[in-house]
Protein backbone atom coordinates (compact mmCIF):
# COMPACT_ATOMS: atom_id res chain seq x y z
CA UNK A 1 138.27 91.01 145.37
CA UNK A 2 139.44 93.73 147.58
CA UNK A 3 142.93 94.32 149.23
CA UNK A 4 140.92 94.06 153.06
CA UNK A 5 139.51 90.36 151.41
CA UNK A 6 142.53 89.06 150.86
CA UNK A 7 143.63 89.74 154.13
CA UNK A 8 141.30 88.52 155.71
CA UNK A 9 141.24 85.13 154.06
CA UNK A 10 145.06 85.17 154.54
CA UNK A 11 144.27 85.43 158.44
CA UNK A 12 141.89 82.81 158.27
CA UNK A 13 144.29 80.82 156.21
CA UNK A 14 147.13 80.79 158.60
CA UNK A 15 144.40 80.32 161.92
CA UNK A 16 143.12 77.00 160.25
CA UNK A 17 146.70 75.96 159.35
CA UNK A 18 147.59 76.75 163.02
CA UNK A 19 144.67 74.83 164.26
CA UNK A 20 144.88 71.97 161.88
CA UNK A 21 149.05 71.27 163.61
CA UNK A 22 147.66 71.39 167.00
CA UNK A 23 145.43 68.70 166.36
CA UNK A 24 148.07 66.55 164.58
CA UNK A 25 150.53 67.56 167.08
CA UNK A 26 147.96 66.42 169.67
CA UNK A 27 146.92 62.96 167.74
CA UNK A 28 150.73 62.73 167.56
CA UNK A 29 151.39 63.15 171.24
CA UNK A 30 148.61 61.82 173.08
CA UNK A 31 150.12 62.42 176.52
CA UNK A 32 149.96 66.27 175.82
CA UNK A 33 146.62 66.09 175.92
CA UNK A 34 145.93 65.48 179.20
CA UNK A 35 148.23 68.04 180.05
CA UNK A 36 146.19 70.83 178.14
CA UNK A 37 143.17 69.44 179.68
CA UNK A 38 144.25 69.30 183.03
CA UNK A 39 145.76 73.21 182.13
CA UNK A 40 141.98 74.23 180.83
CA UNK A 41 139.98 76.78 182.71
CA UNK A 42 136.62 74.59 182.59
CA UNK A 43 134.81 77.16 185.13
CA UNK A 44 135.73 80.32 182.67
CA UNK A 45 134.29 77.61 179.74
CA UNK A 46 131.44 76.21 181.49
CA UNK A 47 131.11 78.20 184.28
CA UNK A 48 130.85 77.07 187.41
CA UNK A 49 127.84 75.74 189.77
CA UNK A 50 128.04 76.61 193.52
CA UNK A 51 126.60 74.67 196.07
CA UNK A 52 124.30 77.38 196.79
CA UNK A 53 122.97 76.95 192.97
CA UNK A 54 121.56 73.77 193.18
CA UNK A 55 118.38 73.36 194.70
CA UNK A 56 118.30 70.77 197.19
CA UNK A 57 117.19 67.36 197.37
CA UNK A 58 113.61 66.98 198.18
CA UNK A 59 111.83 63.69 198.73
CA UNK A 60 108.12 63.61 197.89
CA UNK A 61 105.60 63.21 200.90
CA UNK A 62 104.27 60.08 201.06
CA UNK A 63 100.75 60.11 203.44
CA UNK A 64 101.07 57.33 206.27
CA UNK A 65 98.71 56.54 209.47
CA UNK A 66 101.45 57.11 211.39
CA UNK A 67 104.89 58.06 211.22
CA UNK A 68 106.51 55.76 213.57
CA UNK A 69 108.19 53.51 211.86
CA UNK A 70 107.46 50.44 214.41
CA UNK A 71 104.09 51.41 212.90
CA UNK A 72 104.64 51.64 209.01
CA UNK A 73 106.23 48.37 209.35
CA UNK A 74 102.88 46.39 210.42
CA UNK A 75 101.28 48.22 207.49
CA UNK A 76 103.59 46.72 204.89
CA UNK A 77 103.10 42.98 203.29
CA UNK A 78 105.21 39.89 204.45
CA UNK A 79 105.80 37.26 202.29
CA UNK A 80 108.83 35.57 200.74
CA UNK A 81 111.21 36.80 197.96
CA UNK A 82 110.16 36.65 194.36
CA UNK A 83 112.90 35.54 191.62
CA UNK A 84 110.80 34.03 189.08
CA UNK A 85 111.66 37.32 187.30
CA UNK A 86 115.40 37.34 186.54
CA UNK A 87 116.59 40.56 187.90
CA UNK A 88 119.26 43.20 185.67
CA UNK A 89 119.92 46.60 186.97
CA UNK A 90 119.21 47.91 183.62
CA UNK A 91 115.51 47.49 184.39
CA UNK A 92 115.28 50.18 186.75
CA UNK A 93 118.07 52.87 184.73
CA UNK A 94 121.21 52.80 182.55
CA UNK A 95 122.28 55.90 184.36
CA UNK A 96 121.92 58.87 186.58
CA UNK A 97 119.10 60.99 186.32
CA UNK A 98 119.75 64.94 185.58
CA UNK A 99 117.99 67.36 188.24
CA UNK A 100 116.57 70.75 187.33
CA UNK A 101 120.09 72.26 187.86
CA UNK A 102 120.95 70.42 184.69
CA UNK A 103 123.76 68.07 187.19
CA UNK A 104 122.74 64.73 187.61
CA UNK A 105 121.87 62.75 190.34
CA UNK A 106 124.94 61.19 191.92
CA UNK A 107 126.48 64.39 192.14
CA UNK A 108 123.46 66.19 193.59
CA UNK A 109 123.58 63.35 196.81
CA UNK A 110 127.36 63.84 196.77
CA UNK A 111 126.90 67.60 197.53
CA UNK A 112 123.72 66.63 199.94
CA UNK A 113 125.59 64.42 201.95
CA UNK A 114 128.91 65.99 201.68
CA UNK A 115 130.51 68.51 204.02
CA UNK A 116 133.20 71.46 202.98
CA UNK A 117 133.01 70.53 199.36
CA UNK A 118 134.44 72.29 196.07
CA UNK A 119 132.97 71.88 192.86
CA UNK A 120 134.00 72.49 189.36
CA UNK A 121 131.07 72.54 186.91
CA UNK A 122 128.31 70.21 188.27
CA UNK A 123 131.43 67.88 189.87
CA UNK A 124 132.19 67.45 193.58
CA UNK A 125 135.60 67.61 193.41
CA UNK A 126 136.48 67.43 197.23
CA UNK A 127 134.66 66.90 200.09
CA UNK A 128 134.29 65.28 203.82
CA UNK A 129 131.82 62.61 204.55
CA UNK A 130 130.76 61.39 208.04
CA UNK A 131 129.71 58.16 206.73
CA UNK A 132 126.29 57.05 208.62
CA UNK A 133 127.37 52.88 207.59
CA UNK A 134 130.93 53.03 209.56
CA UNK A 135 130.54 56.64 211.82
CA UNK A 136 134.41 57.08 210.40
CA UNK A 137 135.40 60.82 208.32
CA UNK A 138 136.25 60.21 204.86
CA UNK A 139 138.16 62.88 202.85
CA UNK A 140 136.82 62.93 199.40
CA UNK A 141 139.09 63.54 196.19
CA UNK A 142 138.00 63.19 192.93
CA UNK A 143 140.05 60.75 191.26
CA UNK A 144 140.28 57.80 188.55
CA UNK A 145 142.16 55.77 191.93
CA UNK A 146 139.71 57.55 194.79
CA UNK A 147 136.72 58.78 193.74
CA UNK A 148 135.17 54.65 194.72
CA UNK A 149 136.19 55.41 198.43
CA UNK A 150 132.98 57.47 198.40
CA UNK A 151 130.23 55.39 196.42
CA UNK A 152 125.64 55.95 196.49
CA UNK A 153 124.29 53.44 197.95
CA UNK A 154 120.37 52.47 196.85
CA UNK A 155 119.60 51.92 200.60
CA UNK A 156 117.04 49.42 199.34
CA UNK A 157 119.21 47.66 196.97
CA UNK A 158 117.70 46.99 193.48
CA UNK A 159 117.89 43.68 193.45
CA UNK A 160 116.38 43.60 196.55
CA UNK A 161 113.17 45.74 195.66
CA UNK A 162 112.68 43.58 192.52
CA UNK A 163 111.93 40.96 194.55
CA UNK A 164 109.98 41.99 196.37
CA UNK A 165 107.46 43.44 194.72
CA UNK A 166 109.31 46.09 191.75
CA UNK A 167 109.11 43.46 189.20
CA UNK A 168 105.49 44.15 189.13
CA UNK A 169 105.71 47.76 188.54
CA UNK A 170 105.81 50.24 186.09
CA UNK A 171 109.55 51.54 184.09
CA UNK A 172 108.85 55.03 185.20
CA UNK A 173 108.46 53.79 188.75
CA UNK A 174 110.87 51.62 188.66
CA UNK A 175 113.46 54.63 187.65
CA UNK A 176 111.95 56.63 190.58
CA UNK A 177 113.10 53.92 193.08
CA UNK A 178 116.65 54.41 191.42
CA UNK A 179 116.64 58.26 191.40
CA UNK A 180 114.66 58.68 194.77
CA UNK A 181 116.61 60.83 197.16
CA UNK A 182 115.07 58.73 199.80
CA UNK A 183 116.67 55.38 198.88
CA UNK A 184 120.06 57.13 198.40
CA UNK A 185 123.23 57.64 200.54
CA UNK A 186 126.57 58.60 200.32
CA UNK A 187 128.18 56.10 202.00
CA UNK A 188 131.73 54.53 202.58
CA UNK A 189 132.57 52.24 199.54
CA UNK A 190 133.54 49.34 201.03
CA UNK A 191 130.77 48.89 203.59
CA UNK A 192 128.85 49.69 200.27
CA UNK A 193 130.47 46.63 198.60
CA UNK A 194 129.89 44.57 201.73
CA UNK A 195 126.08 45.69 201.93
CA UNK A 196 125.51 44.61 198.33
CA UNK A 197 122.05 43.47 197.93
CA UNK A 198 121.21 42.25 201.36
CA UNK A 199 118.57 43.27 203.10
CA UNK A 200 118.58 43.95 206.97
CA UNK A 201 118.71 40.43 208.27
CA UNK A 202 121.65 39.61 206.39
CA UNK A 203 123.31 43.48 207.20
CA UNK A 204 123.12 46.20 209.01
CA UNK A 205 125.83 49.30 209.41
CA UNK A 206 128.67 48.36 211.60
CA UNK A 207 127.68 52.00 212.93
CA UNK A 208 125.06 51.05 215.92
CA UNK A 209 124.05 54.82 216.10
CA UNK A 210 122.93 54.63 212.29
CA UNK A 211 121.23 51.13 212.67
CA UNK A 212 117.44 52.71 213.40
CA UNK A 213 117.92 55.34 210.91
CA UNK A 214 118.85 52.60 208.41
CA UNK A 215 116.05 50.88 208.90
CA UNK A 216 113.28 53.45 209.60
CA UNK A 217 114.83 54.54 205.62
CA UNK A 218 114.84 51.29 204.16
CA UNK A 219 110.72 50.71 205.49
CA UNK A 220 110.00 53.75 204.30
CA UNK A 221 111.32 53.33 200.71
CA UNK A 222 109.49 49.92 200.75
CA UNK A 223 106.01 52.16 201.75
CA UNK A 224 106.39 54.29 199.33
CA UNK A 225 106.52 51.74 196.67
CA UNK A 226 104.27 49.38 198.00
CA UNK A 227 106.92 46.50 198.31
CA UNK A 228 107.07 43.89 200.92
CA UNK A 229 109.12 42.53 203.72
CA UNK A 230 110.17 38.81 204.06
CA UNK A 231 109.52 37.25 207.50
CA UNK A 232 113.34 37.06 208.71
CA UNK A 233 113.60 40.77 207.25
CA UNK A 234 110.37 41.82 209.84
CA UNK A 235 111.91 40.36 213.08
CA UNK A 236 115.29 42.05 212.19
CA UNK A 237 113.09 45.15 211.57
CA UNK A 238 111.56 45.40 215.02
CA UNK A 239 114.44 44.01 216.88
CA UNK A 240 116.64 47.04 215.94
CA UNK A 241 113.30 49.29 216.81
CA UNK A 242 112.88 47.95 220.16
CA UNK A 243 116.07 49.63 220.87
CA UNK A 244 114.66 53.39 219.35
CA UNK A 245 110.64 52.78 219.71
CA UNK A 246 109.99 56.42 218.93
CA UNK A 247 112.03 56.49 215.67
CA UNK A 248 110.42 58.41 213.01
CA UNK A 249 110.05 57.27 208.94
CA UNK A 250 111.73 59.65 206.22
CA UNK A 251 109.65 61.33 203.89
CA UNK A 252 105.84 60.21 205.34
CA UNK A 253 103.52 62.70 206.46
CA UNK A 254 100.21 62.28 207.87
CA UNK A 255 97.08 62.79 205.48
C-alpha cells in the first residue's frame, strides 16, 4: 500500500471517528439537537420554493345549466341524511395530497389563501389571513403552540358529504372531495372547531359578508359530486340567497 493510501485512510479514519462522537454526543444531549436543527441552513440543503414556484390552485370545471347558484341548488337531490354507513375520516385520506410542485396540499391552500407569506422549503412559515368565517386579520407563525390558529377547513365537512351521498362513491373520488381546492379554506381555527361537521342550517360564518360565498361553495362542492341536500339544509340555502340572488357558483361553467 502506498504512502498517499495510508493517508488517506488515516483521514477517513479520524472523519468517521469525528462523526461517530457527534452522534453520541448528540444521543447524549438530546436538547442540542434542536439547537443544531434550528442553526441548519435547510434552504442551502433543500433549497427553497418561492411562492412564485408553485403553480396555483386550480379547480376543475364542472358544466352546469346555469351558474347561479339559487339555480344549481334546485338541480341538486333533497332527501334526509344517510348514517347506515358508519363514517371514519380515513375513508376519504390518511393525509395530504402532494401537488405537482412536489409540496402537499395544506400548504399549497395556506400559500393560496395567505397574504405576505415566507416560506422555507415547501412550508408557510408566516403569513396574514383575512379569514372569510370571522372577517378578523390573523398573523400566521409557524409554530408547535400557533400554527392551529390557522387550520383548512373541508367547507363541506367529511362527515357531512358521507352522508349524504359519498358513502356511495368511489376511494379515488372520495380522496378528490378531500384534496379538492374547491371544498378547501384557510380559515380561523376556532370558528373551524365550532363549524365541525355541520352543515348550513346548523352554521354559518359569523362573517355576514362571507355567508353567500359560503354557501354558493358548499352547493357547488355538493354538484360536483353529485351529493344531496337535506330539507332544513335547502331552506337555509335559499334564505341566505334571497339576500345575494345574483351570486355566482365556484368552479361551474356552462357546457
Amino acid at each position: 500500500m502506498t504512502k498517499r493510501n495510508i493517508r488517506r485512510l488515516r483521514r477517513l479514519g479520524v472523519a468517521l471517528l469525528g462523526l461517530a462522537s457527534f452522534v453520541c454526543y448528540l444521543i447524549l444531549n438530546p436538547d442540542s439537537y434542536q439547537a443544531v436543527i434550528e442553526g441548519a441552513d435547510f434552504d442551502a440543503l433543500w433549497g427553497s420554493v418561492t411562492p412564485e414556484a408553485l403553480p396555483e390552485l386550480k379547480t376543475e370545471q364542472t358544466e352546469a345549466d346555469s351558474l347561479l347558484a339559487r339555480d344549481v341548488l334546485e338541480n341538486l337531490a333533497v332527501q334526509e341524511k344517510d348514517n347506515s354507513e358508519k363514517y371514519y375520516r380515513k375513508l376519504f385520506y390518511d393525509d395530504w395530497g402532494m401537488t405537482a410542485s412536489g409540496c402537499n396540499t395544506r400548504e399549497a391552500i395556506l400559500l393560496r389563501d395567505l397574504k405576505d407569506t415566507t416560506l422555507k422549503g415547501c412550508k408557510v412559515q408566516t403569513g396574514i389571513l383575512e379569514d372569510p368565517y370571522t372577517g378578523k386579520m390573523i398573523q400566521f407563525q409557524r409554530g408547535q403552540d400557533t400554527s392551529s390558529e390557522v387550520q383548512i377547513d373541508h367547507v363541506v365537512a367529511l362527515s357531512n358529504a358521507w352522508s349524504t351521498g359519498a358513502f356511495a362513491l368511489d376511494k379515488d373520488t372520495r380522496y378528490a372531495i378531500s384534496q379538492d381546492p374547491l371544498n378547501l379554506l384557510a380559515v380561523d381555527g376556532p370558528a373551524n372547531q365550532q363549524k365541525s361537521d355541520k352543515d348550513a342550517s346548523d352554521w354559518l360564518p359569523s362573517n355576514e359578508a362571507f355567508q353567500c360565498q359560503y354557501v354558493a361553495r358548499q352547493i357547488s362542492v355538493k354538484y360536483k359530486y353529485k351529493l344531496w341536500v337535506t330539507p332544513r339544509e335547502k331552506l337555509k340555502m335559499q334564505e341566505v340567497l334571497t339576500n345575494c340572488p345574483e351570486e355566482t357558483t365556484v368552479g361551474l361553467e356552462k357546457p
